[in-house]
PDB file of N, CA and C in Angstrom:
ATOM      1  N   UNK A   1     -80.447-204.976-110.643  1.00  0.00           N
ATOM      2  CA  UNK A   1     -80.738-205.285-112.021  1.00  0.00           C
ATOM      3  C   UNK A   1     -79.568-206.107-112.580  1.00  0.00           C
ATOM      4  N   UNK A   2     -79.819-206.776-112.833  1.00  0.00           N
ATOM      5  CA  UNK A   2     -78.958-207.935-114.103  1.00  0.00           C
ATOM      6  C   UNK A   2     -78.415-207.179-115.088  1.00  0.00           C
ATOM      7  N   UNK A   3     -76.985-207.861-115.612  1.00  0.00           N
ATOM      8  CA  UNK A   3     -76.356-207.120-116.705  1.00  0.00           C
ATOM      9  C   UNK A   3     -77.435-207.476-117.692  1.00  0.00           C
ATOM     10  N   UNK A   4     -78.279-208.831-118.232  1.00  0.00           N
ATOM     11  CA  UNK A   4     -79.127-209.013-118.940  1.00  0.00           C
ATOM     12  C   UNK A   4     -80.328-208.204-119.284  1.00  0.00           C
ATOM     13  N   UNK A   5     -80.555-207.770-117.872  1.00  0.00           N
ATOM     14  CA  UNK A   5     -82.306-206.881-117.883  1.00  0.00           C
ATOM     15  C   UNK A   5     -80.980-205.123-118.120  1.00  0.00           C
ATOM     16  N   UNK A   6     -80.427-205.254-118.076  1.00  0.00           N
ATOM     17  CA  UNK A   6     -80.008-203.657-117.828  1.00  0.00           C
ATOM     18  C   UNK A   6     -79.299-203.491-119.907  1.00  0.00           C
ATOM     19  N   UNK A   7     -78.802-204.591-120.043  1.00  0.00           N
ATOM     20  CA  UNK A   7     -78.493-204.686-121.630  1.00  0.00           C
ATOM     21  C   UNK A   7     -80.008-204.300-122.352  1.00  0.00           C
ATOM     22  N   UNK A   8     -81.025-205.059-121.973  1.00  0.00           N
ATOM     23  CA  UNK A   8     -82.248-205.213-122.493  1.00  0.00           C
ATOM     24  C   UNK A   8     -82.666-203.965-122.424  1.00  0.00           C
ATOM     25  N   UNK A   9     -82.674-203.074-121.621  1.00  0.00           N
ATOM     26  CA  UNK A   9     -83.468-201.586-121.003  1.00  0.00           C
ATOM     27  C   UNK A   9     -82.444-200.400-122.231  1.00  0.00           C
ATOM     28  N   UNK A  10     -81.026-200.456-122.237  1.00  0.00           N
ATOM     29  CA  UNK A  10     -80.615-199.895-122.539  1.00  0.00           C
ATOM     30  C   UNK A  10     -81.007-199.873-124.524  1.00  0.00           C
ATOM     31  N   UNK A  11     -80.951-201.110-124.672  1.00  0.00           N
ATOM     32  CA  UNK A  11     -81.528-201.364-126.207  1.00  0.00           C
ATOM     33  C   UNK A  11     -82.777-201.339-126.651  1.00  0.00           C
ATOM     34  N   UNK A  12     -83.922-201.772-125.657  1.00  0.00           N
ATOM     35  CA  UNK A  12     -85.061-200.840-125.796  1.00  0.00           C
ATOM     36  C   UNK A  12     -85.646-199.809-125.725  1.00  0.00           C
ATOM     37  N   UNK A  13     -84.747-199.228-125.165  1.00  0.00           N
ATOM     38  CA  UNK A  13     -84.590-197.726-124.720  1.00  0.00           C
ATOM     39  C   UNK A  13     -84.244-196.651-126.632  1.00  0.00           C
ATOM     40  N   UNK A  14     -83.065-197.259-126.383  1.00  0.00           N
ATOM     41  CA  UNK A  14     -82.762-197.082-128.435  1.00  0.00           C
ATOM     42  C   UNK A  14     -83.721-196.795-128.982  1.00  0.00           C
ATOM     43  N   UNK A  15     -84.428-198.463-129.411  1.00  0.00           N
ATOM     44  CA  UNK A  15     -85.057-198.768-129.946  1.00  0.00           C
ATOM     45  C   UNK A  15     -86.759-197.920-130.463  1.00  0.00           C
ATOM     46  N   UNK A  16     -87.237-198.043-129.056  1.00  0.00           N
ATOM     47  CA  UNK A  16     -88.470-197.527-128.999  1.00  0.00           C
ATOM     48  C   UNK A  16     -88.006-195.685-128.999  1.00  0.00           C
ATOM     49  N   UNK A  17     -87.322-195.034-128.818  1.00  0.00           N
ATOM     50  CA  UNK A  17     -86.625-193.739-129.028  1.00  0.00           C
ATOM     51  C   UNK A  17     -87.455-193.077-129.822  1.00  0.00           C
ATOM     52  N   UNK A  18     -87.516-193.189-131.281  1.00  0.00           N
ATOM     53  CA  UNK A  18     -88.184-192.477-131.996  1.00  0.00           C
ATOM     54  C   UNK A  18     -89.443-192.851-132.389  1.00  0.00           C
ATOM     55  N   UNK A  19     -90.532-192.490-133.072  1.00  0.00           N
ATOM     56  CA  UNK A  19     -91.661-192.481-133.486  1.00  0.00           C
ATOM     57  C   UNK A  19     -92.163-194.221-133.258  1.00  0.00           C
ATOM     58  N   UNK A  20     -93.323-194.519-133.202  1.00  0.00           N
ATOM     59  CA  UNK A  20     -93.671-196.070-132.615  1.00  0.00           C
ATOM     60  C   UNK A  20     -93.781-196.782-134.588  1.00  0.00           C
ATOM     61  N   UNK A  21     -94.702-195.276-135.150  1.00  0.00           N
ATOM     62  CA  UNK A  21     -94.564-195.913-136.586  1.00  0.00           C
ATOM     63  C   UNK A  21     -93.374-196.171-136.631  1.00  0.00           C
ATOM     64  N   UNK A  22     -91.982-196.049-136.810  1.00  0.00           N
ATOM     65  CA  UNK A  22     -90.429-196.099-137.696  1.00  0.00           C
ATOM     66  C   UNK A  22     -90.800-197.845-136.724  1.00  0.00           C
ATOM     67  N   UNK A  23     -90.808-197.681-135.773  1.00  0.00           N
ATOM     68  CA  UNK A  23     -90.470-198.877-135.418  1.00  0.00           C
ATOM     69  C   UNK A  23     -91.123-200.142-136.247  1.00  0.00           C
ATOM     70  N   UNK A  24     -92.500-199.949-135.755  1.00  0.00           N
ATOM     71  CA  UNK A  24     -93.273-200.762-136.958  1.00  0.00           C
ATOM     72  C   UNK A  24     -92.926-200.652-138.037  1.00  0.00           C
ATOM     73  N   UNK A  25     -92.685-199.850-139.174  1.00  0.00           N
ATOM     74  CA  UNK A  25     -92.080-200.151-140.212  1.00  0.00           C
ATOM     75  C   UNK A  25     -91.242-200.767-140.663  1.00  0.00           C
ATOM     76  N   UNK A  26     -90.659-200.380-140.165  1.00  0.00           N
ATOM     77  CA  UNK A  26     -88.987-201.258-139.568  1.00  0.00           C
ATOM     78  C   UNK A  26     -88.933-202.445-139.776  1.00  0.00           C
ATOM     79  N   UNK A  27     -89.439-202.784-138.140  1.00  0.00           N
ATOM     80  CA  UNK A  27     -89.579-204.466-138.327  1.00  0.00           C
ATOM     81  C   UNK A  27     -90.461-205.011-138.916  1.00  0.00           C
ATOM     82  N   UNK A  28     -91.827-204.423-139.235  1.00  0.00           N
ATOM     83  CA  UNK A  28     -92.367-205.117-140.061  1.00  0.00           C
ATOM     84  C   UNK A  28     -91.959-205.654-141.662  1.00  0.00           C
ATOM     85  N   UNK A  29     -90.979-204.885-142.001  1.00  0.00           N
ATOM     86  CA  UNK A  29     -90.656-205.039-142.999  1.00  0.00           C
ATOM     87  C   UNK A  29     -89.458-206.569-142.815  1.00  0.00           C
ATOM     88  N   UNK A  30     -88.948-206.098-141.928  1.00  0.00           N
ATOM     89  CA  UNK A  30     -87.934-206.871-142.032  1.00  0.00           C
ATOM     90  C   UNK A  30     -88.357-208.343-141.539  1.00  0.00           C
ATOM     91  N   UNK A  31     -89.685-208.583-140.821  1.00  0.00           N
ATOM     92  CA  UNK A  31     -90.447-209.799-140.464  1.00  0.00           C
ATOM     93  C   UNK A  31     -90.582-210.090-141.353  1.00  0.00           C
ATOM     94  N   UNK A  32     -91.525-209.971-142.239  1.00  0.00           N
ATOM     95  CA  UNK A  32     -92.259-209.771-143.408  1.00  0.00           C
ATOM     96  C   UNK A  32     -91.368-210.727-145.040  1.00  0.00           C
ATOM     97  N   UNK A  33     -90.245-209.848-144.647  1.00  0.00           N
ATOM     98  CA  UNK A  33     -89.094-210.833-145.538  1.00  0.00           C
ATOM     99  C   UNK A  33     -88.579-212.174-145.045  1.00  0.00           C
ATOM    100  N   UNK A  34     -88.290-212.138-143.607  1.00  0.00           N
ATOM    101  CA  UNK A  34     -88.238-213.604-143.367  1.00  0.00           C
ATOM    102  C   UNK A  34     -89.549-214.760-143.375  1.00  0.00           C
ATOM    103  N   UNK A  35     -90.760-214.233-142.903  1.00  0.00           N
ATOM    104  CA  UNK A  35     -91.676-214.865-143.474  1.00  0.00           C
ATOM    105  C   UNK A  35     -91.793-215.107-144.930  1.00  0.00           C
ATOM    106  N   UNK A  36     -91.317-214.716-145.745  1.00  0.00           N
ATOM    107  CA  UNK A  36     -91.930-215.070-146.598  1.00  0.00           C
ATOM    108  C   UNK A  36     -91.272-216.272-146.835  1.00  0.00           C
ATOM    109  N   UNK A  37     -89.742-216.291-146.849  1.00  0.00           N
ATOM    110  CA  UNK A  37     -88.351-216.819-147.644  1.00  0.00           C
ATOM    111  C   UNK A  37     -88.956-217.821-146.367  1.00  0.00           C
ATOM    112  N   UNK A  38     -89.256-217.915-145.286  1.00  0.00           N
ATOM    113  CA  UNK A  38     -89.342-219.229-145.019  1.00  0.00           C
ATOM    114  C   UNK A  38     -90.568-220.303-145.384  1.00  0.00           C
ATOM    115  N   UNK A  39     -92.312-219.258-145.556  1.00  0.00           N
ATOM    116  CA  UNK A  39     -93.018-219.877-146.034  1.00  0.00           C
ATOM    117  C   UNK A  39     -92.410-220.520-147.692  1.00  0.00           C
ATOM    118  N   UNK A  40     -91.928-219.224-148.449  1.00  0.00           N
ATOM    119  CA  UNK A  40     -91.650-219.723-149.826  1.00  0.00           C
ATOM    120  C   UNK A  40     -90.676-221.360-149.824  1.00  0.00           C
ATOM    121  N   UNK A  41     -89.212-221.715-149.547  1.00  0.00           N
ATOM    122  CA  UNK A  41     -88.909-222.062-149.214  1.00  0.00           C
ATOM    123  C   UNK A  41     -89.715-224.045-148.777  1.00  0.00           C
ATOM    124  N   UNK A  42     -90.435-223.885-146.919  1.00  0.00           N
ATOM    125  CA  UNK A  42     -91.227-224.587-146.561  1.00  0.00           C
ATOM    126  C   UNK A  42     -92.643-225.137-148.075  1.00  0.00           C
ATOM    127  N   UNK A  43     -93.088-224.194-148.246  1.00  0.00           N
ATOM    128  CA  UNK A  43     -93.694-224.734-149.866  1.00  0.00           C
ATOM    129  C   UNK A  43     -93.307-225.199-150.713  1.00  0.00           C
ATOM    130  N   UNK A  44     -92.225-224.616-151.077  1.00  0.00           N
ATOM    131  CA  UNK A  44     -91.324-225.249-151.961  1.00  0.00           C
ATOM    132  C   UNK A  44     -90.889-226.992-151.767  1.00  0.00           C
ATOM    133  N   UNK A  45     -90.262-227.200-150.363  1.00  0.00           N
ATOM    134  CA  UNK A  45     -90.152-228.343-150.346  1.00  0.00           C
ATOM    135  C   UNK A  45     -90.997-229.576-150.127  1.00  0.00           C
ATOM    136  N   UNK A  46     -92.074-229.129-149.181  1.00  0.00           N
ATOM    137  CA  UNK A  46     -93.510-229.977-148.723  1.00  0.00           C
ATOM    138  C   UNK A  46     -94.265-230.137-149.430  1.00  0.00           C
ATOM    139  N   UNK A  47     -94.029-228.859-150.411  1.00  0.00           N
ATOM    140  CA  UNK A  47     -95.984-228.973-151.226  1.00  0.00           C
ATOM    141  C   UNK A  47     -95.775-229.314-152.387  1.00  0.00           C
ATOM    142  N   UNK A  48     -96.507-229.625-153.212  1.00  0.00           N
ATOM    143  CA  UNK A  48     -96.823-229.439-155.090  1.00  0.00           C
ATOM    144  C   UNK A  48     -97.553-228.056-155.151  1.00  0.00           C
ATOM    145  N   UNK A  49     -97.893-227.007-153.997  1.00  0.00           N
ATOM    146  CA  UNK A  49     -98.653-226.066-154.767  1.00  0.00           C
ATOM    147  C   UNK A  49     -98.097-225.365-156.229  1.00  0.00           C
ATOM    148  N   UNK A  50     -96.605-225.211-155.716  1.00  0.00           N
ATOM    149  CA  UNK A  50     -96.217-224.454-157.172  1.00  0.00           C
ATOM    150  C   UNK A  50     -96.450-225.268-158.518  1.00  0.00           C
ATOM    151  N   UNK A  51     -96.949-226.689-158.344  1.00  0.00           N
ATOM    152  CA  UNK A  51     -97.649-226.689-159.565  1.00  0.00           C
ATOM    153  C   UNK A  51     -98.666-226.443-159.921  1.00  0.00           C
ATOM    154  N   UNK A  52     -99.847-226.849-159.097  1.00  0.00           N
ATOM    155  CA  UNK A  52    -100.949-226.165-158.840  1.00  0.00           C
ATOM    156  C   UNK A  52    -101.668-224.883-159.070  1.00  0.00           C
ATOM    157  N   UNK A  53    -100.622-223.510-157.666  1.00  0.00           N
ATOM    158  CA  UNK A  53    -101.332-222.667-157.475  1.00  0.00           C
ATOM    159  C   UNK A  53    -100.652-221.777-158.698  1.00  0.00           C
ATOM    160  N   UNK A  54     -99.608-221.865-159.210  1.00  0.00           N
ATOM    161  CA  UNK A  54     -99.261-221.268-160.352  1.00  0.00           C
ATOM    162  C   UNK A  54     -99.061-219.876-159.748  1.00  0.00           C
ATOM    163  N   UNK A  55     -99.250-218.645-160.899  1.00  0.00           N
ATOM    164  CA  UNK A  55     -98.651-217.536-160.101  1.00  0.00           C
ATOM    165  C   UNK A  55     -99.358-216.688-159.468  1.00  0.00           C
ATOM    166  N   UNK A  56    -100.962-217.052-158.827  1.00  0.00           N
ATOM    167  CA  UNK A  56    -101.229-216.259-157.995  1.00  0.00           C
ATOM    168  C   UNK A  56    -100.839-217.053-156.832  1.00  0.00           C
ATOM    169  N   UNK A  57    -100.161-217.688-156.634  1.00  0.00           N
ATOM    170  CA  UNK A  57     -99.644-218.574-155.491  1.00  0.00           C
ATOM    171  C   UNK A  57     -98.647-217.149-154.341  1.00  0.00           C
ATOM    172  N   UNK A  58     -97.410-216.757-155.587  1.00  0.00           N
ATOM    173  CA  UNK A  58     -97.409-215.332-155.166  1.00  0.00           C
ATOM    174  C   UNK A  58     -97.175-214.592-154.821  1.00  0.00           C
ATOM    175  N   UNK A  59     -98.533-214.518-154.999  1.00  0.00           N
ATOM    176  CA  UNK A  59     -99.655-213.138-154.140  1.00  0.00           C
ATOM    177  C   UNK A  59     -99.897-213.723-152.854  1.00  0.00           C
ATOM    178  N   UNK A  60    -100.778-214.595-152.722  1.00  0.00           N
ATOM    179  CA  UNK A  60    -100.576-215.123-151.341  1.00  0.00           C
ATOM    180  C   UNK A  60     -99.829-215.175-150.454  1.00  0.00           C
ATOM    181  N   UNK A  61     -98.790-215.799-150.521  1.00  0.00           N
ATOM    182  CA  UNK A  61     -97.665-216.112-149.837  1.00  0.00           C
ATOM    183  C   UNK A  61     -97.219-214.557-149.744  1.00  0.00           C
ATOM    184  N   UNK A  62     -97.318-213.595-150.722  1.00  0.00           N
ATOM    185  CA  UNK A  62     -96.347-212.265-150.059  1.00  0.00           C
ATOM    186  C   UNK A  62     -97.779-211.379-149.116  1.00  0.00           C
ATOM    187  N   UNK A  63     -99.045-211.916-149.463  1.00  0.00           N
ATOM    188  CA  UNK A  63    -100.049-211.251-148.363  1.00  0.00           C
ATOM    189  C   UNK A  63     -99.671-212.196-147.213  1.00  0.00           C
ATOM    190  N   UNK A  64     -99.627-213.003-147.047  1.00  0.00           N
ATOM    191  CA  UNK A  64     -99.746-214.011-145.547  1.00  0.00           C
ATOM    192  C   UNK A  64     -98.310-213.296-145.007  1.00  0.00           C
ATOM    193  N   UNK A  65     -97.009-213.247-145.826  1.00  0.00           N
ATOM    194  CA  UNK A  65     -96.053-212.280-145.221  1.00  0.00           C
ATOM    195  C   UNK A  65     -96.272-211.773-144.504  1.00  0.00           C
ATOM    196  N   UNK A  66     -97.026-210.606-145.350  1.00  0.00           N
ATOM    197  CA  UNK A  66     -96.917-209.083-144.403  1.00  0.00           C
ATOM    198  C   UNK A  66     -97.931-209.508-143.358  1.00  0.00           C
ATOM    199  N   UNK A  67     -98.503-210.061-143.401  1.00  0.00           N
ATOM    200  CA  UNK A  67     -99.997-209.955-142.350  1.00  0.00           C
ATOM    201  C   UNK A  67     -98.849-210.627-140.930  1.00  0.00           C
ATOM    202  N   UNK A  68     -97.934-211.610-141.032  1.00  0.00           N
ATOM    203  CA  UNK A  68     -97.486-212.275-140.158  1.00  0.00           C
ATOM    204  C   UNK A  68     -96.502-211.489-139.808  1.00  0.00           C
ATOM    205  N   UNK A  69     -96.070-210.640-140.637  1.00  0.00           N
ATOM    206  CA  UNK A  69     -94.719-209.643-140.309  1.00  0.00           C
ATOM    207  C   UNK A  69     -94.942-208.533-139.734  1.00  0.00           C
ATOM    208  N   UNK A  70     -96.574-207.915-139.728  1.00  0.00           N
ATOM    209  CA  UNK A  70     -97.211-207.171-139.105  1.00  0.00           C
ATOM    210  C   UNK A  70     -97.741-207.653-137.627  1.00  0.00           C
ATOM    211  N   UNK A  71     -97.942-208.854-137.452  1.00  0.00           N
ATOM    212  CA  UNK A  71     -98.263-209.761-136.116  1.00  0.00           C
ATOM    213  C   UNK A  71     -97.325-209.575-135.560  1.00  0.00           C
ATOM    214  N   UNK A  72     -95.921-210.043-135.826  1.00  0.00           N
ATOM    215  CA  UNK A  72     -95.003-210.722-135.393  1.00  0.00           C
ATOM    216  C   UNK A  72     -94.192-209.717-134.778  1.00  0.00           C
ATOM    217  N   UNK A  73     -94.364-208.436-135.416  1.00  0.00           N
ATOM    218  CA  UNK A  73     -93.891-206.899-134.757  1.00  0.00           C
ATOM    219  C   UNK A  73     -94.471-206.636-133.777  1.00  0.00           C
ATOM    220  N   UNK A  74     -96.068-207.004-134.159  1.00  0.00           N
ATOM    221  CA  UNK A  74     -96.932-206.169-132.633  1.00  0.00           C
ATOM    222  C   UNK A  74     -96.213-207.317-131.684  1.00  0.00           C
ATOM    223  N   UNK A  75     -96.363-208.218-131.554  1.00  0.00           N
ATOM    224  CA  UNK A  75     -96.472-209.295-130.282  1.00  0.00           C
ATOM    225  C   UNK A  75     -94.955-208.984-129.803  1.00  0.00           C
ATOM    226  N   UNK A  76     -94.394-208.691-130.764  1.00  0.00           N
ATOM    227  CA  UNK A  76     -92.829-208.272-130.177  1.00  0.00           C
ATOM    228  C   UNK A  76     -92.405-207.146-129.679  1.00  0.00           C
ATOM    229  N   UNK A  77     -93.450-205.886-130.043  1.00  0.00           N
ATOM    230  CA  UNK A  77     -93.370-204.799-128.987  1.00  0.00           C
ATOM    231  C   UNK A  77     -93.581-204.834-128.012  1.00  0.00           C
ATOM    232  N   UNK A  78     -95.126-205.159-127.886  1.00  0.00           N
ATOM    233  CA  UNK A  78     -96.136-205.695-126.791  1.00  0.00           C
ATOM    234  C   UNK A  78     -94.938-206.407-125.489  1.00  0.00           C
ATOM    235  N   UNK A  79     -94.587-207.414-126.093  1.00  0.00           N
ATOM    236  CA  UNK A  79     -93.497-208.350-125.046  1.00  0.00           C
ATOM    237  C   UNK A  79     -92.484-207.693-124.471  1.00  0.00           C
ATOM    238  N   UNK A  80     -91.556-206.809-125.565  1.00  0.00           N
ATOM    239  CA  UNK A  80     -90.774-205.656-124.920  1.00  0.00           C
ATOM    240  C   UNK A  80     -91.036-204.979-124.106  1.00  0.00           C
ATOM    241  N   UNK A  81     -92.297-203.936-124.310  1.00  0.00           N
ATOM    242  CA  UNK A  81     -92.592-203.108-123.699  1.00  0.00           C
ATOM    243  C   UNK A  81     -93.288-203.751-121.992  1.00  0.00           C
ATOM    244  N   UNK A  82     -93.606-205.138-122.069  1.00  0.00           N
ATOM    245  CA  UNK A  82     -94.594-205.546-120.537  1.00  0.00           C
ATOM    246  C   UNK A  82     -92.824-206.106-120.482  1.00  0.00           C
ATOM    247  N   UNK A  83     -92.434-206.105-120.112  1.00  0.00           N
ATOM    248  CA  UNK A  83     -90.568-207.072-119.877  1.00  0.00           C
ATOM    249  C   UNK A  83     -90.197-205.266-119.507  1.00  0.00           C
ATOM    250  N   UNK A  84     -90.053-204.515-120.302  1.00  0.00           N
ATOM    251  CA  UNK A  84     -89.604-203.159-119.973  1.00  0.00           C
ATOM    252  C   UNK A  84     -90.414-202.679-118.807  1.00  0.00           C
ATOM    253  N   UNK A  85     -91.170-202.581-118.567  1.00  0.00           N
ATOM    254  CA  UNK A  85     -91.873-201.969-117.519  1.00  0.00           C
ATOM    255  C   UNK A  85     -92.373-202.812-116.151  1.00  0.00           C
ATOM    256  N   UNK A  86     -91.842-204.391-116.501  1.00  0.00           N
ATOM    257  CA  UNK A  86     -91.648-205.389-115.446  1.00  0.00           C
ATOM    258  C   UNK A  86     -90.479-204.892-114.761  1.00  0.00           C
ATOM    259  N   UNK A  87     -89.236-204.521-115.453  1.00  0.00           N
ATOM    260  CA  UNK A  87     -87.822-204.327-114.981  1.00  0.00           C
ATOM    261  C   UNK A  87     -88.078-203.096-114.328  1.00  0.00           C
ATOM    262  N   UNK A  88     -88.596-201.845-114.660  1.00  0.00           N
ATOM    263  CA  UNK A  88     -88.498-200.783-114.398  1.00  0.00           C
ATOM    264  C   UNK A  88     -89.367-200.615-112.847  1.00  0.00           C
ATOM    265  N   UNK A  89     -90.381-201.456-113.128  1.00  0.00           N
ATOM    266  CA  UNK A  89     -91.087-201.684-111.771  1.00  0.00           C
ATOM    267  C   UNK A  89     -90.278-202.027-110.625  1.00  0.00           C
ATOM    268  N   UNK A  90     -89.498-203.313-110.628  1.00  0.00           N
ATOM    269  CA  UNK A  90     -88.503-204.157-109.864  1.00  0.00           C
ATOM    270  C   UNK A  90     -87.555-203.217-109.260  1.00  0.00           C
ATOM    271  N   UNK A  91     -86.865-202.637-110.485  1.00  0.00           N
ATOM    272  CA  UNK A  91     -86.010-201.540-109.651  1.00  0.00           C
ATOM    273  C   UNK A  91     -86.359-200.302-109.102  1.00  0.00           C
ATOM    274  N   UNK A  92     -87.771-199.800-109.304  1.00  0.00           N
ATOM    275  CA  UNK A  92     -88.407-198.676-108.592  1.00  0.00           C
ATOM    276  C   UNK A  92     -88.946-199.562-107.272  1.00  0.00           C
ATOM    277  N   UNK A  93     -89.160-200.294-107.045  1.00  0.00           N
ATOM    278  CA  UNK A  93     -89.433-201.522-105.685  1.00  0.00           C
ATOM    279  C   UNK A  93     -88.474-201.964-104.919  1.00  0.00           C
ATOM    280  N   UNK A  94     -87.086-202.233-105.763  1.00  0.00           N
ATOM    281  CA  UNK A  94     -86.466-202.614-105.185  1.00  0.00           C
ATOM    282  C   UNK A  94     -85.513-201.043-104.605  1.00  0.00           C
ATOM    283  N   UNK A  95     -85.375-199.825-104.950  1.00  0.00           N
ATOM    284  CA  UNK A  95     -84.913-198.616-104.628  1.00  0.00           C
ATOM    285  C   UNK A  95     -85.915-198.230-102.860  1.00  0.00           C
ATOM    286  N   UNK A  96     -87.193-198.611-103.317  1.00  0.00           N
ATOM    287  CA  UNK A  96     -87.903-197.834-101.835  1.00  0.00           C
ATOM    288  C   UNK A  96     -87.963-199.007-100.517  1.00  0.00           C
TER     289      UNK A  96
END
């Protein structure tokens, strides 16, 4: 095992530790805020909506957030967890 895959095991290991909700919460939240500040932001400079969509503009932008900050968690467990159990395979293969 690689200091890389063995860093990775040891911090997903952490990570995934307690309850799968805390995790999702977690990062979803914390996705959720960078989505927004970058959609807000990206609108801000490309678009005229904020003259336009006025202030249900938003609302939008903090629903498309969470919905992407909720994506962006699953696909990032998902990836952890098949990478975690790729490694764990390798070295139960590579032991027999």
């Amino acid at each position: 095992m690689t200091s890389s895959e063995r860093r990775f095991v040891e911090q997903w290991r952490e990570q995934k530790s307690g309850p799968r909700w805390k995790y999702y919460l977690l990062f979803s939240i914390a996705w959720s805020v960078v989505s927004f500040l970058v959609i807000f932001f990206l609108t801000k400079l490309f678009t005229s909506l904020w003259e336009s969509g006025g202030a249900n503009l938003i609302y939008i932008l903090v629903a498309v957030s969470i919905v992407s900050g909720i994506a962006s968690t699953h696909i990032s467990y998902v990836n952890n967890e098949k990478r975690y159990k790729s490694i764990m395979q390798k070295e139960k293969n590579g032991l027999n």
